[in-house]
N, C-alpha and C. Protein backbone atom coordinates (compact mmCIF):
# COMPACT_ATOMS: atom_id res chain seq x y z
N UNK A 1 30.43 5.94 -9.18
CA UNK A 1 30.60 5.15 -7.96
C UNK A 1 31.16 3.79 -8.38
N UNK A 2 32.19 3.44 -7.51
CA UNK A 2 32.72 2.11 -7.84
C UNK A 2 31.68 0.93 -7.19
N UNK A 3 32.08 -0.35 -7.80
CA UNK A 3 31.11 -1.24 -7.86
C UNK A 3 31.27 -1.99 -6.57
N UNK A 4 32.56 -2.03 -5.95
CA UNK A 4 32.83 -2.46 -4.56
C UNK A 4 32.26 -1.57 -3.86
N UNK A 5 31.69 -0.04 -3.89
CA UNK A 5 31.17 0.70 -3.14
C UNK A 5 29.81 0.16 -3.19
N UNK A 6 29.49 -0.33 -4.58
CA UNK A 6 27.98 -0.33 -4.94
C UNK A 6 27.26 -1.16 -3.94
N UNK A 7 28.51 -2.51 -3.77
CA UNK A 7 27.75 -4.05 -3.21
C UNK A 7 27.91 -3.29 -1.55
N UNK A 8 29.10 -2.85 -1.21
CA UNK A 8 29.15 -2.35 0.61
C UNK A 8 27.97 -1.21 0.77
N UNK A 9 27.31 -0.67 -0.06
CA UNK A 9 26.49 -0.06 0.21
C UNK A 9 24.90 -0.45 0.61
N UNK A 10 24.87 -1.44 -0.93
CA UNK A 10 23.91 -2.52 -0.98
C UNK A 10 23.76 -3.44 0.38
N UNK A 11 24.94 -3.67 1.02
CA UNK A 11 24.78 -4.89 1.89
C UNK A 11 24.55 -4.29 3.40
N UNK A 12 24.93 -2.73 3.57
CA UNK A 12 24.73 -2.28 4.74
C UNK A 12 23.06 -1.55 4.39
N UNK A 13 22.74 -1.39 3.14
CA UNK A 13 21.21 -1.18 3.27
C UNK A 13 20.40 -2.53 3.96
N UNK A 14 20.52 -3.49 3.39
CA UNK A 14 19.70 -4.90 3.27
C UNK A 14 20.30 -5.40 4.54
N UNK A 15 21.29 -5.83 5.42
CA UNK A 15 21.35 -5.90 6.50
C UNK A 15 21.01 -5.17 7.35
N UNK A 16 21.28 -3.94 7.33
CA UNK A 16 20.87 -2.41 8.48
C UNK A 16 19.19 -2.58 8.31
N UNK A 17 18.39 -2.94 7.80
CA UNK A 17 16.71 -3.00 7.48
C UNK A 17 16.47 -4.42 8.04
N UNK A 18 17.27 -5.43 8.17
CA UNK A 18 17.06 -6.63 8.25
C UNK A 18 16.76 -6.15 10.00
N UNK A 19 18.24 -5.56 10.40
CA UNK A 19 18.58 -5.50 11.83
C UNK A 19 17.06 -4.82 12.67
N UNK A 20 17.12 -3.86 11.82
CA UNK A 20 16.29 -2.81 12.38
C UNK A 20 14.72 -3.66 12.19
N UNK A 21 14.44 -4.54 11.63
CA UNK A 21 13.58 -5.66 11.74
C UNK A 21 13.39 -6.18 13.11
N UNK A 22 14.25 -7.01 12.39
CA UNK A 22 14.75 -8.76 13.52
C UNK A 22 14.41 -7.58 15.07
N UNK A 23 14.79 -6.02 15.38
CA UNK A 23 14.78 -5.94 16.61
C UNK A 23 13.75 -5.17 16.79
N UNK A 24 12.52 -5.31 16.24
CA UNK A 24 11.28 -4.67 16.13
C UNK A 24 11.44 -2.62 15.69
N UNK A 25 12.29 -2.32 15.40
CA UNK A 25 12.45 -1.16 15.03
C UNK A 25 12.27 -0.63 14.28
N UNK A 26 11.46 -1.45 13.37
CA UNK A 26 11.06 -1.72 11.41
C UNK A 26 10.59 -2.55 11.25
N UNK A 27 8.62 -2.21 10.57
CA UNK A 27 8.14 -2.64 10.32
C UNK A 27 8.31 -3.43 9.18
N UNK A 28 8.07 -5.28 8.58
CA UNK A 28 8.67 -5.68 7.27
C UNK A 28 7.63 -4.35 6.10
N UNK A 29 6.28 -4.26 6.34
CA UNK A 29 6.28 -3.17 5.43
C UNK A 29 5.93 -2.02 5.39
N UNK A 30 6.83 -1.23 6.48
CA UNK A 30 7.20 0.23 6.39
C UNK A 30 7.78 0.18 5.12
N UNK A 31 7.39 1.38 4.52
CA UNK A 31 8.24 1.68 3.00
C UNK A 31 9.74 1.90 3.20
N UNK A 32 10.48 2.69 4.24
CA UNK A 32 12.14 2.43 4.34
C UNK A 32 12.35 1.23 4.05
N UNK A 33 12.04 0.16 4.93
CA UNK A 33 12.34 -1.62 5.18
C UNK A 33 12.47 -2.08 3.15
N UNK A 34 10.88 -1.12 3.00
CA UNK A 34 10.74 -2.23 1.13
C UNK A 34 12.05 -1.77 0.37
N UNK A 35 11.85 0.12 0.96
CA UNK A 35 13.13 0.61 -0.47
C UNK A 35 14.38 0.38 0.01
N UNK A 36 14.86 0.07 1.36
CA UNK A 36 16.27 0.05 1.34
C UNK A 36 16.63 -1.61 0.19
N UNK A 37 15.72 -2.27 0.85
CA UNK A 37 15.79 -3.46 0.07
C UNK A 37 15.73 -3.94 -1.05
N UNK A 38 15.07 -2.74 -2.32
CA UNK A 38 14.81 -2.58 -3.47
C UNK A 38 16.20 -1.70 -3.58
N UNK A 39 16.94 -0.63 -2.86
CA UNK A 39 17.93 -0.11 -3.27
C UNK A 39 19.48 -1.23 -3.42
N UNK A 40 19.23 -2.08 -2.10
CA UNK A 40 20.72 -2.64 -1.40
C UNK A 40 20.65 -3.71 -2.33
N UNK A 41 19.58 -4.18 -3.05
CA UNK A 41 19.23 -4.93 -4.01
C UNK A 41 19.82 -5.11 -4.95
N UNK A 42 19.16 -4.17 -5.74
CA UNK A 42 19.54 -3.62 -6.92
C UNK A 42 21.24 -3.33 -7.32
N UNK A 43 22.00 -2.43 -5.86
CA UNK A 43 23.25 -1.78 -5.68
C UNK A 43 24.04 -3.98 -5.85
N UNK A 44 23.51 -4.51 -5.30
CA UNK A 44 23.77 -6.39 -5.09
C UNK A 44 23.82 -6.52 -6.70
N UNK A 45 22.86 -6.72 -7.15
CA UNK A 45 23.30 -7.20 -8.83
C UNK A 45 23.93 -6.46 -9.65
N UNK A 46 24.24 -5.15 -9.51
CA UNK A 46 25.31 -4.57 -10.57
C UNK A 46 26.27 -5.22 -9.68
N UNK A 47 26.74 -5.10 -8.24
CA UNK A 47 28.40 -5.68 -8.18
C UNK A 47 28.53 -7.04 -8.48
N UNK A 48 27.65 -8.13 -7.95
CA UNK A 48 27.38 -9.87 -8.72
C UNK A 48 27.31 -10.18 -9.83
N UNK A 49 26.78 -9.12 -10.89
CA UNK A 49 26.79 -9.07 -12.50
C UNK A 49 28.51 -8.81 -12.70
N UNK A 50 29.03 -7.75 -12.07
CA UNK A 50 30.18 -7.22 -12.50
C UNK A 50 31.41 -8.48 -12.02
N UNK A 51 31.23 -8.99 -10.84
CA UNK A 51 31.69 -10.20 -10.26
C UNK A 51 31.74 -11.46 -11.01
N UNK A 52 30.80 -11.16 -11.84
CA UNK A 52 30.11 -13.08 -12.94
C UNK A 52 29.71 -13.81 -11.83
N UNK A 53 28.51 -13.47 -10.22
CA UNK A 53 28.39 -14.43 -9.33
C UNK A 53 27.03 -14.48 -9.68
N UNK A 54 26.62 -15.39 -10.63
CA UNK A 54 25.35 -15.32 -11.39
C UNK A 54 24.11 -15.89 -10.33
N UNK A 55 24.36 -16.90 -9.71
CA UNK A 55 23.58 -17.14 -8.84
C UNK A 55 23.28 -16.33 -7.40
N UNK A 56 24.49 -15.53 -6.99
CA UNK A 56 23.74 -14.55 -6.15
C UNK A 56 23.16 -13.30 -7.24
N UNK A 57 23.19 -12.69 -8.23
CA UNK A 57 22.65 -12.23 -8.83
C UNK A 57 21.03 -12.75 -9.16
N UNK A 58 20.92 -13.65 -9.39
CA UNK A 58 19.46 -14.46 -9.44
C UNK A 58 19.10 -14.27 -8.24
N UNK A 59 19.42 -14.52 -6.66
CA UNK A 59 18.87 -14.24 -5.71
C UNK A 59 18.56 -12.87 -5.41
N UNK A 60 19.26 -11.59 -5.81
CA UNK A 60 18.97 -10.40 -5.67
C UNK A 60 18.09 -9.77 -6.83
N UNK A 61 18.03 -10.33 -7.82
CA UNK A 61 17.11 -10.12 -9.11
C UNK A 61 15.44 -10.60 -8.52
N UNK A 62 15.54 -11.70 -7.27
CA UNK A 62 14.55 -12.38 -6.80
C UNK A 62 13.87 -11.71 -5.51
N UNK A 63 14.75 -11.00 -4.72
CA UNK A 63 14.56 -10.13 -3.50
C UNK A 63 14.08 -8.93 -4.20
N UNK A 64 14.78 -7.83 -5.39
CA UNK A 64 14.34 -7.07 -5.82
C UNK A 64 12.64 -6.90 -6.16
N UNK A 65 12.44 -8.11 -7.01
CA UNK A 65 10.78 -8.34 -7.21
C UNK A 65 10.16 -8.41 -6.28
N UNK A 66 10.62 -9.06 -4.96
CA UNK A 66 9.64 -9.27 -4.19
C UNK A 66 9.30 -8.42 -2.99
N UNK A 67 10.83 -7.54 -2.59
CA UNK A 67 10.12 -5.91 -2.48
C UNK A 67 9.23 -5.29 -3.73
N UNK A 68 9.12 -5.04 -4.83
CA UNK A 68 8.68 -4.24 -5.56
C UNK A 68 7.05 -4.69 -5.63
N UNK A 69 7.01 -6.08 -5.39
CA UNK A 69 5.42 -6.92 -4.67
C UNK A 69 5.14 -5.78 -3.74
N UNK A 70 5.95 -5.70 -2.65
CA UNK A 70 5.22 -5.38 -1.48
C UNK A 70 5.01 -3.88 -1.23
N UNK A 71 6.15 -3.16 -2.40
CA UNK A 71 4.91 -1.68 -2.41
C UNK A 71 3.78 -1.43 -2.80
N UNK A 72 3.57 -2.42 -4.41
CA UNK A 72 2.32 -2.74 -4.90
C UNK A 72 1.53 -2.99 -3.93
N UNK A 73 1.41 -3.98 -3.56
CA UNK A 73 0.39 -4.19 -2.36
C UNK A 73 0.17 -3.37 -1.01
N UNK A 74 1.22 -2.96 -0.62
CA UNK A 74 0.81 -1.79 0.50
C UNK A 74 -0.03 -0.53 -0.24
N UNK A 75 0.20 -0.12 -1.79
CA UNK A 75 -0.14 1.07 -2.12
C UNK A 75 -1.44 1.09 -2.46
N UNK A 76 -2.38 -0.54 -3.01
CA UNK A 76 -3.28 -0.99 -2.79
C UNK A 76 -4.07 -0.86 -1.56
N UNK A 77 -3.66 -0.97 -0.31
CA UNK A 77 -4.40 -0.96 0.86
C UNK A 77 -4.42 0.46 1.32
C-alpha cells in the first residue's frame, strides 16, 4: 500500500470516528471510535515519518497512546 493511501486512509478513519462522535453516533469509548483512531493513527505516522513532518508525527505518536490508554482502561472496567 502506498503511503499517500496510508495517510487518506488514516485521515478518513480519525475524522469519520470524530464525525460519528461530534453527532452522537459513537460513543468516545466504543471500541470502533478507540481502534479506528489507533488505526488512522498509526496509518498518520508512517505517511508524516515518510513526509519528514516530524511534529505532526509527534502528535499522532501522542493520539496513538492515548487511544491505546483508553482500551486499557475500558478492558479494566
Amino acid at each position: 500500500m502506498s503511503v499517500e493511501i496510508m495517510g487518506w486512509i488514516g485521515s478518513l478513519l480519525i475524522v469519520g470516528s470524530y464525525a460519528l462522535n461530534i453527532t452522537g453516533k459513537l460513543e468516545a469509548t466504543n471500541k470502533w471510535y478507540v481502534w479506528a483512531n489507533i488505526i488512522g493513527g498509526f496509518l498518520f505516522i508512517i505517511n508524516t515519518y515518510f513526509h519528514q513532518a516530524y511534529p505532526s508525527m509527534f502528535v499522532n505518536i501522542v493520539w496513538v497512546i492515548i487511544a491505546f490508554v483508553m482500551i486499557f482502561k475500558n478492558k479494566r472496567k
